[in-house]
PDB file of N, CA and C in Angstrom:
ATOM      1  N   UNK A   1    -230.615 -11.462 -78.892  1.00  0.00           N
ATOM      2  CA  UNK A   1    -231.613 -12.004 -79.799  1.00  0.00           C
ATOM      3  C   UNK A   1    -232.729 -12.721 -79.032  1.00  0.00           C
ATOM      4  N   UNK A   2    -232.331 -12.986 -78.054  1.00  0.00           N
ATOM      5  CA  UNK A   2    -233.178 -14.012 -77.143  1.00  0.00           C
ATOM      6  C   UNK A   2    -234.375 -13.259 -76.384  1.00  0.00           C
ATOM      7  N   UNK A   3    -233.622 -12.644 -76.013  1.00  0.00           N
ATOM      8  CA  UNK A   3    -234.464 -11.078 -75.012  1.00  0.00           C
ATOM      9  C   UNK A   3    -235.869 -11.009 -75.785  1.00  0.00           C
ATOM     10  N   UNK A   4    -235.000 -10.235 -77.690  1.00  0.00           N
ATOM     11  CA  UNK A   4    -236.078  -9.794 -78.389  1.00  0.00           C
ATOM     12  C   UNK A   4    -237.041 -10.905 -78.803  1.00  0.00           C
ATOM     13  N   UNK A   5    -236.909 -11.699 -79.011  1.00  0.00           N
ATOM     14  CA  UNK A   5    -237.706 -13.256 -79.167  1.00  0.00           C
ATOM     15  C   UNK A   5    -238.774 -13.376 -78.278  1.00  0.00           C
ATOM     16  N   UNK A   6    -238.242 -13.395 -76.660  1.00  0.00           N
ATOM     17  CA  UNK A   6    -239.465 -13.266 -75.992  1.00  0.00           C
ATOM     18  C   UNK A   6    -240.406 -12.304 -75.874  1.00  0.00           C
ATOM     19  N   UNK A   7    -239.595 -10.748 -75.329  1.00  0.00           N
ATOM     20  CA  UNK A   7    -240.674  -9.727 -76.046  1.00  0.00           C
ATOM     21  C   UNK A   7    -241.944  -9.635 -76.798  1.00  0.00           C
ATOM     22  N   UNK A   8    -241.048 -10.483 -78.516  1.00  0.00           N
ATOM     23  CA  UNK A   8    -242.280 -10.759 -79.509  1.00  0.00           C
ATOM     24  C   UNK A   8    -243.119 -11.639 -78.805  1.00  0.00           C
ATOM     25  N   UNK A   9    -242.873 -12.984 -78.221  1.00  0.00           N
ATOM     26  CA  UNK A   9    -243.809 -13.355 -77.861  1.00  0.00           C
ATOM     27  C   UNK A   9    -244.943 -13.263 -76.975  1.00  0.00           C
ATOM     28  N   UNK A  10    -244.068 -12.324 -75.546  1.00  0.00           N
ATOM     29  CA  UNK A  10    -245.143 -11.601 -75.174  1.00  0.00           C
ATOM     30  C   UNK A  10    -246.135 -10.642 -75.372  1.00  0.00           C
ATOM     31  N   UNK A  11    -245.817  -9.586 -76.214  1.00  0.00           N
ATOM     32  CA  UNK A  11    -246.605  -8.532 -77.271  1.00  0.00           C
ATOM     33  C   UNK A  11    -247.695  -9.424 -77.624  1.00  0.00           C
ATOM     34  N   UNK A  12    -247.088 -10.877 -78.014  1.00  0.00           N
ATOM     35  CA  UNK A  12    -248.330 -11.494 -79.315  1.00  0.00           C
ATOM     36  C   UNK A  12    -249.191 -12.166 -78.443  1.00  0.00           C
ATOM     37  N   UNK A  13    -248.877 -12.414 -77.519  1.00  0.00           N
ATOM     38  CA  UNK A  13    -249.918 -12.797 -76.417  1.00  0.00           C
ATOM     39  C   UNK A  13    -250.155 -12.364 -75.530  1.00  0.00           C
ATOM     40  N   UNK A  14    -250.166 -10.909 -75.650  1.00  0.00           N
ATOM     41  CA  UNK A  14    -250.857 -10.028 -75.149  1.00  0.00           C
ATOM     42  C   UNK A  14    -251.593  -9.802 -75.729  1.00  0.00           C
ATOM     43  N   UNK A  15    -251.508  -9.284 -76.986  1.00  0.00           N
ATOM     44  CA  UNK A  15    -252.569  -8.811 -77.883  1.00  0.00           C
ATOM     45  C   UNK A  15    -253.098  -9.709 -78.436  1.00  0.00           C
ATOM     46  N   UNK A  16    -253.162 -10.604 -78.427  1.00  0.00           N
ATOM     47  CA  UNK A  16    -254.604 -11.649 -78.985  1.00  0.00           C
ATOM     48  C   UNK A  16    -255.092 -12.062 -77.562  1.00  0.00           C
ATOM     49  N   UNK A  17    -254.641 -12.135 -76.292  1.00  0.00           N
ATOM     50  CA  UNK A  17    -255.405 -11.879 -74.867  1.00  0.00           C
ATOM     51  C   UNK A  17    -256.561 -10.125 -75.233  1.00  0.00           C
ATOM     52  N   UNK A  18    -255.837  -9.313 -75.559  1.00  0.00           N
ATOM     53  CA  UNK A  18    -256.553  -7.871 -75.806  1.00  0.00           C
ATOM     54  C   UNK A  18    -257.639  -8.172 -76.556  1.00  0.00           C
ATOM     55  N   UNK A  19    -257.333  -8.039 -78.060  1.00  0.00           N
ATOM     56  CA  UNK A  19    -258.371  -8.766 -78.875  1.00  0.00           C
ATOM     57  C   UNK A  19    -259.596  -9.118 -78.433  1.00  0.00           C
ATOM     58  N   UNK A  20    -259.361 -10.956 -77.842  1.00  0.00           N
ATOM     59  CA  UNK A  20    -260.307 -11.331 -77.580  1.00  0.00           C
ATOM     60  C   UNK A  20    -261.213 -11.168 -76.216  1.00  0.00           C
ATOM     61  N   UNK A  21    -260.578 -10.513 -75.633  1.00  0.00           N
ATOM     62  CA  UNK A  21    -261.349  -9.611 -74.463  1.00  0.00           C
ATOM     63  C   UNK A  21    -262.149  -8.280 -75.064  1.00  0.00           C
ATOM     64  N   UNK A  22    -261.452  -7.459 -76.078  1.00  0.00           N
ATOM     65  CA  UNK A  22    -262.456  -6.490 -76.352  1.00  0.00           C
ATOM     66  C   UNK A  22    -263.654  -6.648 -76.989  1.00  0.00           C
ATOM     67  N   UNK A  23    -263.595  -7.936 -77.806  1.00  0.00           N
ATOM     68  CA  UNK A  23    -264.633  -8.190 -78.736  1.00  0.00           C
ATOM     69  C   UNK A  23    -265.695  -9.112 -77.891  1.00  0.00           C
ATOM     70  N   UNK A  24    -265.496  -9.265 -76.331  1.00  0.00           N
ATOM     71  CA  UNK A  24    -266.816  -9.473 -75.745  1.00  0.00           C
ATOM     72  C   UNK A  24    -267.978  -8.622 -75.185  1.00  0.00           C
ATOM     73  N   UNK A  25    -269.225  -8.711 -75.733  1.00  0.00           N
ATOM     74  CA  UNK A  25    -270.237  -7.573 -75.080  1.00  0.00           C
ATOM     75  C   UNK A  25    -269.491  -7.312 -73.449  1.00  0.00           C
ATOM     76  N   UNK A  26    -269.832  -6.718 -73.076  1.00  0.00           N
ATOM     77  CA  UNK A  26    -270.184  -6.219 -71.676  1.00  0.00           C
ATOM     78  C   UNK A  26    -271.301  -5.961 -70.839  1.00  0.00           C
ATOM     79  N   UNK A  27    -271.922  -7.115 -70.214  1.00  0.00           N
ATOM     80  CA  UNK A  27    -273.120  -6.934 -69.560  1.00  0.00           C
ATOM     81  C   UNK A  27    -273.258  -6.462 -68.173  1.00  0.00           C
ATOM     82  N   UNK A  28    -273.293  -5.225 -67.774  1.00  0.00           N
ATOM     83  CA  UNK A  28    -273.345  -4.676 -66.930  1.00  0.00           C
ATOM     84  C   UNK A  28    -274.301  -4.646 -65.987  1.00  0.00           C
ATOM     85  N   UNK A  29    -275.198  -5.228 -66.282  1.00  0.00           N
ATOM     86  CA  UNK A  29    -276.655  -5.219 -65.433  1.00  0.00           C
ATOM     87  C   UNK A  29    -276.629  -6.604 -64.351  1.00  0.00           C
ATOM     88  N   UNK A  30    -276.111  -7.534 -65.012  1.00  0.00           N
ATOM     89  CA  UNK A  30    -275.932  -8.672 -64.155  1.00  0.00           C
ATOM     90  C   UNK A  30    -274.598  -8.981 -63.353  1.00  0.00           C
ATOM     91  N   UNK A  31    -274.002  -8.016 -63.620  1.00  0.00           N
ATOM     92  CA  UNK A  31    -272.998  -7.853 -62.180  1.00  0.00           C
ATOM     93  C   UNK A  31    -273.172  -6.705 -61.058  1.00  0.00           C
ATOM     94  N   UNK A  32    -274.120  -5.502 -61.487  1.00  0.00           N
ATOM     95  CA  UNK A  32    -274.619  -4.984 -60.460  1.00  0.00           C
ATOM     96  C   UNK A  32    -275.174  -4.947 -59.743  1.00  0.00           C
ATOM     97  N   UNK A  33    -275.111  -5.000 -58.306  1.00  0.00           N
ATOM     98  CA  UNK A  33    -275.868  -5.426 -56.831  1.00  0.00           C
ATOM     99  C   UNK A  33    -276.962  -4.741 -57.135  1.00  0.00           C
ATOM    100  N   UNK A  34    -278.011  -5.279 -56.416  1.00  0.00           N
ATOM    101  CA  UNK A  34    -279.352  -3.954 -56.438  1.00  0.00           C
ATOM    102  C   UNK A  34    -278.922  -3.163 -55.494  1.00  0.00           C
ATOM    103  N   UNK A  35    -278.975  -2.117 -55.620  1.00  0.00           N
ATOM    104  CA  UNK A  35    -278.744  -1.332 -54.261  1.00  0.00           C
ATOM    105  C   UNK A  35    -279.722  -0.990 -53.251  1.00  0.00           C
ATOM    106  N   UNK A  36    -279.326  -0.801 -52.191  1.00  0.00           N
ATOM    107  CA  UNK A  36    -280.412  -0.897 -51.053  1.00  0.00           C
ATOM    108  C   UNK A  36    -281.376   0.312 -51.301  1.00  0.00           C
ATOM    109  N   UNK A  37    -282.755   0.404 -51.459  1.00  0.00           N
ATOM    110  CA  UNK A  37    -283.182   1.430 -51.618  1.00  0.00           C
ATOM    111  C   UNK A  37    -283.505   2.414 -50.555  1.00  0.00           C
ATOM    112  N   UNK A  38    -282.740   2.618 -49.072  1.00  0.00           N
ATOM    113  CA  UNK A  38    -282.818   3.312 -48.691  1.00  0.00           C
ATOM    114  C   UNK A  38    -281.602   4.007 -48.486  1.00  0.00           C
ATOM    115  N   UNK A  39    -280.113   3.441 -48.942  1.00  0.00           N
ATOM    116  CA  UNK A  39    -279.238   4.064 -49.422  1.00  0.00           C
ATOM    117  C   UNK A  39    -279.208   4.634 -50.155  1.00  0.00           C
ATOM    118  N   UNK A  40    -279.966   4.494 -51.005  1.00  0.00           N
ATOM    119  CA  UNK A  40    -280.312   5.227 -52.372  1.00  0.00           C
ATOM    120  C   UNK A  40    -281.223   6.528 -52.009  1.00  0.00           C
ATOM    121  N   UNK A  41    -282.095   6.667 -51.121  1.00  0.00           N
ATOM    122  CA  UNK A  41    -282.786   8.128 -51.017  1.00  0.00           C
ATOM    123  C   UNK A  41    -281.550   8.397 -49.385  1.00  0.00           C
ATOM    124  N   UNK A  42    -280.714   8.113 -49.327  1.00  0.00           N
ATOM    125  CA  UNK A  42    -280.130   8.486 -47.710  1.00  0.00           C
ATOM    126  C   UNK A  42    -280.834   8.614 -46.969  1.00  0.00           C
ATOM    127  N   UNK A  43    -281.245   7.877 -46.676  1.00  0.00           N
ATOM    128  CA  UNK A  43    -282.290   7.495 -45.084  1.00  0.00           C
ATOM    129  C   UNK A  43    -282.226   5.755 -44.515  1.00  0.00           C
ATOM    130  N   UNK A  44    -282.940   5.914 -43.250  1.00  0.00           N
ATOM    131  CA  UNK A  44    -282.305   4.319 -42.794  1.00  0.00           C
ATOM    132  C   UNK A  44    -283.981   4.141 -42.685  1.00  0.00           C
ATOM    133  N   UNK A  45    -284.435   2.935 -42.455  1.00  0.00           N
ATOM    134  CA  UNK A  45    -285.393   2.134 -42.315  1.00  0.00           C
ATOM    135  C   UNK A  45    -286.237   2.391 -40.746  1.00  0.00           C
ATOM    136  N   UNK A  46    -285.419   3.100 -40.297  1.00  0.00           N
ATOM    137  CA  UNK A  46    -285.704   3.997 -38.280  1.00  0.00           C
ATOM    138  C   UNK A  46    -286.232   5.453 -38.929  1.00  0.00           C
ATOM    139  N   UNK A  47    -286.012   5.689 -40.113  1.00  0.00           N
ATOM    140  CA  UNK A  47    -286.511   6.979 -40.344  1.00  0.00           C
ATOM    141  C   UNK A  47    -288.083   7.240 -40.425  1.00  0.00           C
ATOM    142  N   UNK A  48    -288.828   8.384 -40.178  1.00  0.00           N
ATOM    143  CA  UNK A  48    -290.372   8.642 -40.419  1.00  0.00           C
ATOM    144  C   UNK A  48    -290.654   8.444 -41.452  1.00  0.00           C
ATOM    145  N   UNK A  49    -291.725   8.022 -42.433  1.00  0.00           N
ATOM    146  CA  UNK A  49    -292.370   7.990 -43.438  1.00  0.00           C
ATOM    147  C   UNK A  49    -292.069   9.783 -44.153  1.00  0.00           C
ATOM    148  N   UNK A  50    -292.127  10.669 -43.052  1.00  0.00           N
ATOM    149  CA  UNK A  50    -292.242  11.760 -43.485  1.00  0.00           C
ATOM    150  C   UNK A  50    -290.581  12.198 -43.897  1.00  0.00           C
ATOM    151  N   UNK A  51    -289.596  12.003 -43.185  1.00  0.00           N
ATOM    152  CA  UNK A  51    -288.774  12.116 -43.303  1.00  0.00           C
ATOM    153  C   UNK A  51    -287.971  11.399 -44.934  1.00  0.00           C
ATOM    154  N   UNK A  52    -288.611  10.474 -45.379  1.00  0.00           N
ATOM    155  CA  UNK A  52    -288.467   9.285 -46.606  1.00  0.00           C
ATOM    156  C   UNK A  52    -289.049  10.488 -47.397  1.00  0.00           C
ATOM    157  N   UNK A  53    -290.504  10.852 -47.490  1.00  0.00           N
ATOM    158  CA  UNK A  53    -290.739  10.992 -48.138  1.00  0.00           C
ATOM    159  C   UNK A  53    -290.396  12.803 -48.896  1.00  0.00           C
ATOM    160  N   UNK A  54    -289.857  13.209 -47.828  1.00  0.00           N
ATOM    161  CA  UNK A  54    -289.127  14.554 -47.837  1.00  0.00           C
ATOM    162  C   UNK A  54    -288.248  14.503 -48.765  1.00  0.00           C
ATOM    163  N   UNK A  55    -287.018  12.904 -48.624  1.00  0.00           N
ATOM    164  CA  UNK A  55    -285.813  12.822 -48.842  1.00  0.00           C
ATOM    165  C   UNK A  55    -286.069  12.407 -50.557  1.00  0.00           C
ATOM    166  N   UNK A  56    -287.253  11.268 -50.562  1.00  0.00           N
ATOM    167  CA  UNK A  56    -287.321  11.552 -52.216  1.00  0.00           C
ATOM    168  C   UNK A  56    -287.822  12.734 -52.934  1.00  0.00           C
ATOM    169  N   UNK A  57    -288.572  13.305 -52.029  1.00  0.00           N
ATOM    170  CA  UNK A  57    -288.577  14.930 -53.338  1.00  0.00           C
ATOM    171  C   UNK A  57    -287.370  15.796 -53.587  1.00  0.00           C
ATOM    172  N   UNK A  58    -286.381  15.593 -52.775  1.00  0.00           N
ATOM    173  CA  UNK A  58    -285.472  16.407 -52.643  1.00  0.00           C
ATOM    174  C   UNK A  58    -284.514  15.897 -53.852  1.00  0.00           C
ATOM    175  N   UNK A  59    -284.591  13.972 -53.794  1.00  0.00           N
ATOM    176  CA  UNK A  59    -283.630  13.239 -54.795  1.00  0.00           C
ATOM    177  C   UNK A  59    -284.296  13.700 -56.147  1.00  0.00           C
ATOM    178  N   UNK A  60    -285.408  13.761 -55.968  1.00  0.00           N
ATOM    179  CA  UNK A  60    -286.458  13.953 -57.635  1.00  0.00           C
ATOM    180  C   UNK A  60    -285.846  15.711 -57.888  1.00  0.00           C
ATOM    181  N   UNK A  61    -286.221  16.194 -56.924  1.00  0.00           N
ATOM    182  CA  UNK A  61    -286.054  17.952 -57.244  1.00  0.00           C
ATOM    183  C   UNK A  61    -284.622  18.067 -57.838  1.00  0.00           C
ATOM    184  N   UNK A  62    -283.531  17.329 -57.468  1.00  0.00           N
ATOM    185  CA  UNK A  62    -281.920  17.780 -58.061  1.00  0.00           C
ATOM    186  C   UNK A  62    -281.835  16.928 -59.094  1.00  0.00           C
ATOM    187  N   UNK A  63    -282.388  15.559 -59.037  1.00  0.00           N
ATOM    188  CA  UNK A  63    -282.238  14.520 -60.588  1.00  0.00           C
ATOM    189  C   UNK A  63    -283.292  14.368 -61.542  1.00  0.00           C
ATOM    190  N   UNK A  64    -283.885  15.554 -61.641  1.00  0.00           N
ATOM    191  CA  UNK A  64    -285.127  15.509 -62.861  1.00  0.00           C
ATOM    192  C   UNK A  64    -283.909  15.561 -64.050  1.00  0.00           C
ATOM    193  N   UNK A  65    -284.780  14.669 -64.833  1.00  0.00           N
ATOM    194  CA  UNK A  65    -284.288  14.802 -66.511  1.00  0.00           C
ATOM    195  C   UNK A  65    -284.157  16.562 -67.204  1.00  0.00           C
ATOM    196  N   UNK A  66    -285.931  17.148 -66.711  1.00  0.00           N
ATOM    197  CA  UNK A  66    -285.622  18.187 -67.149  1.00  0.00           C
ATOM    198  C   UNK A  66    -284.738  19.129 -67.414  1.00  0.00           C
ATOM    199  N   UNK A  67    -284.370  19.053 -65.704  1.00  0.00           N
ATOM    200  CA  UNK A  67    -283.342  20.077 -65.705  1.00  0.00           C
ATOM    201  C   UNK A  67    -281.871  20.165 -66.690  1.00  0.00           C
ATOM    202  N   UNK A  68    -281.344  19.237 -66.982  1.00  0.00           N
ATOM    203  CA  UNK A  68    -280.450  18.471 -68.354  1.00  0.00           C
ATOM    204  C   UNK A  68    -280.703  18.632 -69.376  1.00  0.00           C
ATOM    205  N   UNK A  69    -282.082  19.264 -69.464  1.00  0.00           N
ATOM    206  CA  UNK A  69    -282.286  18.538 -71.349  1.00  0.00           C
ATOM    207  C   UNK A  69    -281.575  19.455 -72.304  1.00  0.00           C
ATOM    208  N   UNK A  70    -280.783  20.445 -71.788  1.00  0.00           N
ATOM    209  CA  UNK A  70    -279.933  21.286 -73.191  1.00  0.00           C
ATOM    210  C   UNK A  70    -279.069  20.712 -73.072  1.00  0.00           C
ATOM    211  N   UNK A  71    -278.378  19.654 -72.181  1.00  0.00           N
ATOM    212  CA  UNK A  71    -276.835  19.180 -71.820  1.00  0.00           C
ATOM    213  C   UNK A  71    -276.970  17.974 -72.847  1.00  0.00           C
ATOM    214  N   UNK A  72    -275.976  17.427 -73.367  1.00  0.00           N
ATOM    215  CA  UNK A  72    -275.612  16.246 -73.481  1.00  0.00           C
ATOM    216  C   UNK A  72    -276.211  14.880 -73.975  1.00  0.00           C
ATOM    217  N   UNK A  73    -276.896  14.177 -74.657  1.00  0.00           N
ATOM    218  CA  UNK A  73    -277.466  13.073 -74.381  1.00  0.00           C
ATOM    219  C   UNK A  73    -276.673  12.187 -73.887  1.00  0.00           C
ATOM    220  N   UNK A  74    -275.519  12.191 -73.011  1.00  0.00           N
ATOM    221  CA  UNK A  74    -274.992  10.853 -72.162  1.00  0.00           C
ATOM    222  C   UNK A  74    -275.477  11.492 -70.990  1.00  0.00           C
ATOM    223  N   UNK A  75    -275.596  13.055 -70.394  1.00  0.00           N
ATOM    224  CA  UNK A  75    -275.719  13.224 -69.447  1.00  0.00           C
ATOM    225  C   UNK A  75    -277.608  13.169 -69.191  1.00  0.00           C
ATOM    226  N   UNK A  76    -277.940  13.570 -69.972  1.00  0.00           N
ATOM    227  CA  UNK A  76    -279.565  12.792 -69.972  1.00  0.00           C
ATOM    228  C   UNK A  76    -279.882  11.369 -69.393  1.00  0.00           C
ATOM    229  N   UNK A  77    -279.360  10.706 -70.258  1.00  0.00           N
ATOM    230  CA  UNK A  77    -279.197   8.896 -70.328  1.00  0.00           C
ATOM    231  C   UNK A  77    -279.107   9.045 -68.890  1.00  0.00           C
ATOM    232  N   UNK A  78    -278.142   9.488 -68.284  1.00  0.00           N
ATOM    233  CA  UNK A  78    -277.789   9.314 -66.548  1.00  0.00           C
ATOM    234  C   UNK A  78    -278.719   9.789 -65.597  1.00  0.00           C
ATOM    235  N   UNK A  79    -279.168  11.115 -65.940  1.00  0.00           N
ATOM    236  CA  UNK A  79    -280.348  11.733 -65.072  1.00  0.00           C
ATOM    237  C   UNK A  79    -281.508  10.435 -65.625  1.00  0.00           C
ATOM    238  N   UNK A  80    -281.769  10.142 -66.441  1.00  0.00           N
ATOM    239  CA  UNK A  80    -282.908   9.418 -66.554  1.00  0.00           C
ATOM    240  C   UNK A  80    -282.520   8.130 -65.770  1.00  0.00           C
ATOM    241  N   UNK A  81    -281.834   7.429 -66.141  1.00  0.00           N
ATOM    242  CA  UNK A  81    -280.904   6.477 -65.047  1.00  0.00           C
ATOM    243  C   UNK A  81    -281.438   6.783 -63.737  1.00  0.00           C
ATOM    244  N   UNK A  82    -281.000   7.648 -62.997  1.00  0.00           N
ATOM    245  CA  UNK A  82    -280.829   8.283 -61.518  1.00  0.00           C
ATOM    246  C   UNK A  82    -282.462   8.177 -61.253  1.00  0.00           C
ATOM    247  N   UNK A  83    -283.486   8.646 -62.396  1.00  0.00           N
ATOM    248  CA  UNK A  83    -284.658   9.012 -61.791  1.00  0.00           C
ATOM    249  C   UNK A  83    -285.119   7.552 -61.458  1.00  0.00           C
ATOM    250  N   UNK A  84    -284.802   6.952 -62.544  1.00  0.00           N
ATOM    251  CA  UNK A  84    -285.344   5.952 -62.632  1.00  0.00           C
ATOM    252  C   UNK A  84    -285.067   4.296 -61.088  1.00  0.00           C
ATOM    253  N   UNK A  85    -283.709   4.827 -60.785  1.00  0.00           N
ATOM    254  CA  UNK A  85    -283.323   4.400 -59.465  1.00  0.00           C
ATOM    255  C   UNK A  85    -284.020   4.640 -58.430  1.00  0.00           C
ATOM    256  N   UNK A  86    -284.066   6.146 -58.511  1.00  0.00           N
ATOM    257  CA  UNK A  86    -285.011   6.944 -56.930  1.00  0.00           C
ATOM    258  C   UNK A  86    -286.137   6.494 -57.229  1.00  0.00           C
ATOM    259  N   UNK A  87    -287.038   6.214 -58.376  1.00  0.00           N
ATOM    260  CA  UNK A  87    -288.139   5.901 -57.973  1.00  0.00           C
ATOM    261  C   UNK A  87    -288.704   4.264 -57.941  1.00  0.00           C
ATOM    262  N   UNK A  88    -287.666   3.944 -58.601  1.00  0.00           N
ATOM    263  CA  UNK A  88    -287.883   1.924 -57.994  1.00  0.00           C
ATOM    264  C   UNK A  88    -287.499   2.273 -56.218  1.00  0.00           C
ATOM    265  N   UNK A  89    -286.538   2.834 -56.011  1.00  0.00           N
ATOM    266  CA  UNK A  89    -286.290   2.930 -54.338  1.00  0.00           C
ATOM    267  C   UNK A  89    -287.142   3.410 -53.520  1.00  0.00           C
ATOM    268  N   UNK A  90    -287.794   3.971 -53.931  1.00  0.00           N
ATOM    269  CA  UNK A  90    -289.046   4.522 -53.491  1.00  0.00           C
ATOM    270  C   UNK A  90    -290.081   4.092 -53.132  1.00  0.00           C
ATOM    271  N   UNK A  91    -290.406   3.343 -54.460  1.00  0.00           N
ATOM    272  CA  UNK A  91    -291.561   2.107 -54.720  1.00  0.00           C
ATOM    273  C   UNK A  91    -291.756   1.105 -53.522  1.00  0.00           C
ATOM    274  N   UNK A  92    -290.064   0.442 -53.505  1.00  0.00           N
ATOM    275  CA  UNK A  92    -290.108  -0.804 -52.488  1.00  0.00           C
ATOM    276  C   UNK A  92    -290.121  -0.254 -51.192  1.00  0.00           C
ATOM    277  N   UNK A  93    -289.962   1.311 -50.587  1.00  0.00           N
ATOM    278  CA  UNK A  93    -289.325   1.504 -48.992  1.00  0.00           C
ATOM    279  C   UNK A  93    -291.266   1.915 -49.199  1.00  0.00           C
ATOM    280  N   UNK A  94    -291.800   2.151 -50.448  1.00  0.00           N
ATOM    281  CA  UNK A  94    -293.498   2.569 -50.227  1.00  0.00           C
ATOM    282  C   UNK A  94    -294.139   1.509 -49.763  1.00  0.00           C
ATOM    283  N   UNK A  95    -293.868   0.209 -50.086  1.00  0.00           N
ATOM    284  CA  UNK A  95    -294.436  -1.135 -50.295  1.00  0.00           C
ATOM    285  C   UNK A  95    -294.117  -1.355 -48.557  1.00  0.00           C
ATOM    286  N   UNK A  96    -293.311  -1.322 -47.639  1.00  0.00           N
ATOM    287  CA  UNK A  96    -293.396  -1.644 -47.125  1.00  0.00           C
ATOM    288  C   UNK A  96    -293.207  -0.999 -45.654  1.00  0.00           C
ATOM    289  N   UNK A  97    -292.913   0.642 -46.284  1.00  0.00           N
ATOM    290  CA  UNK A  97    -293.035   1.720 -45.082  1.00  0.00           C
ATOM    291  C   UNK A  97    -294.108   2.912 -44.919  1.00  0.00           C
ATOM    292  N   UNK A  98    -295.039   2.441 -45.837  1.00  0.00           N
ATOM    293  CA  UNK A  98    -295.577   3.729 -46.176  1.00  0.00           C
ATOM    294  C   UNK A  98    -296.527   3.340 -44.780  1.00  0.00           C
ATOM    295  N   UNK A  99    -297.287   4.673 -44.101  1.00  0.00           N
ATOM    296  CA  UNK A  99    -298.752   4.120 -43.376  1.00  0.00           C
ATOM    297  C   UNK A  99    -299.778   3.789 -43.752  1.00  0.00           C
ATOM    298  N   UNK A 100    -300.039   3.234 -45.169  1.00  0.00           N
ATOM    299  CA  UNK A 100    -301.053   3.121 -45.761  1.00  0.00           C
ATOM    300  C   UNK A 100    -300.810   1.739 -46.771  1.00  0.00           C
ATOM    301  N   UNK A 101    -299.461   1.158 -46.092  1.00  0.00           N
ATOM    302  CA  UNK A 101    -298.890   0.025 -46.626  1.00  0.00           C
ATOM    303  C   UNK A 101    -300.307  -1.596 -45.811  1.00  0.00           C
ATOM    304  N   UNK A 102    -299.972  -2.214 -46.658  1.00  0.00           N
ATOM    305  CA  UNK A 102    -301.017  -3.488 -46.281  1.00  0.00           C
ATOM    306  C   UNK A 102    -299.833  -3.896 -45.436  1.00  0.00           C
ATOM    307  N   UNK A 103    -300.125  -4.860 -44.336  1.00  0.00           N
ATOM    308  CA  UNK A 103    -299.348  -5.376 -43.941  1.00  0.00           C
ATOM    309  C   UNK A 103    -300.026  -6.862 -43.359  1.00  0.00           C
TER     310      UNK A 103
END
């Protein structure tokens, strides 16, 4: 009888631990690192401008939205995601690698 006693009590505090964990949003944006944006096009910061800028057409040419658009709208959501990564990563390695960068 004793066994089953605790059981119940663990079940029941488990599941109101469950509960009140599921019924919190999930904010995902503020626990994700920024990622380095030259990890993000695979290239290092020793690389040519030309070589960067090779590597983002290549990231744009395989993660266009277009290419998706009969698939899925979660798999959209993600290609748009992805583009939207490569080209903030882009932006900042432009800002400060491009040859036409202010410095």
């Amino acid at each position: 009888m004793q066994k089953w006693l605790t059981l119940l009590v663990i079940m029941t505090l488990f599941f109101q631990w469950w509960k009140k964990g599921a019924s919190k949003p999930v904010n995902r944006t503020s626990s994700t690192p920024t990622p380095n944006p030259y990890e993000v096009l695979g290239v290092t910061p020793q690389d040519s401008w030309e070589t960067i800028r090779k590597a983002y057409k290549e990231h744009i040419s395989k993660n266009h939205p277009d290419l998706v658009e009969h698939l899925s709208e979660s798999i959209q959501k993600t290609a748009k995601e992805n583009m939207l990564r490569i080209n903030k990563a882009f932006d900042e390695i432009k800002q400060s690698h491009s040859p036409t960068a202010k410095k």
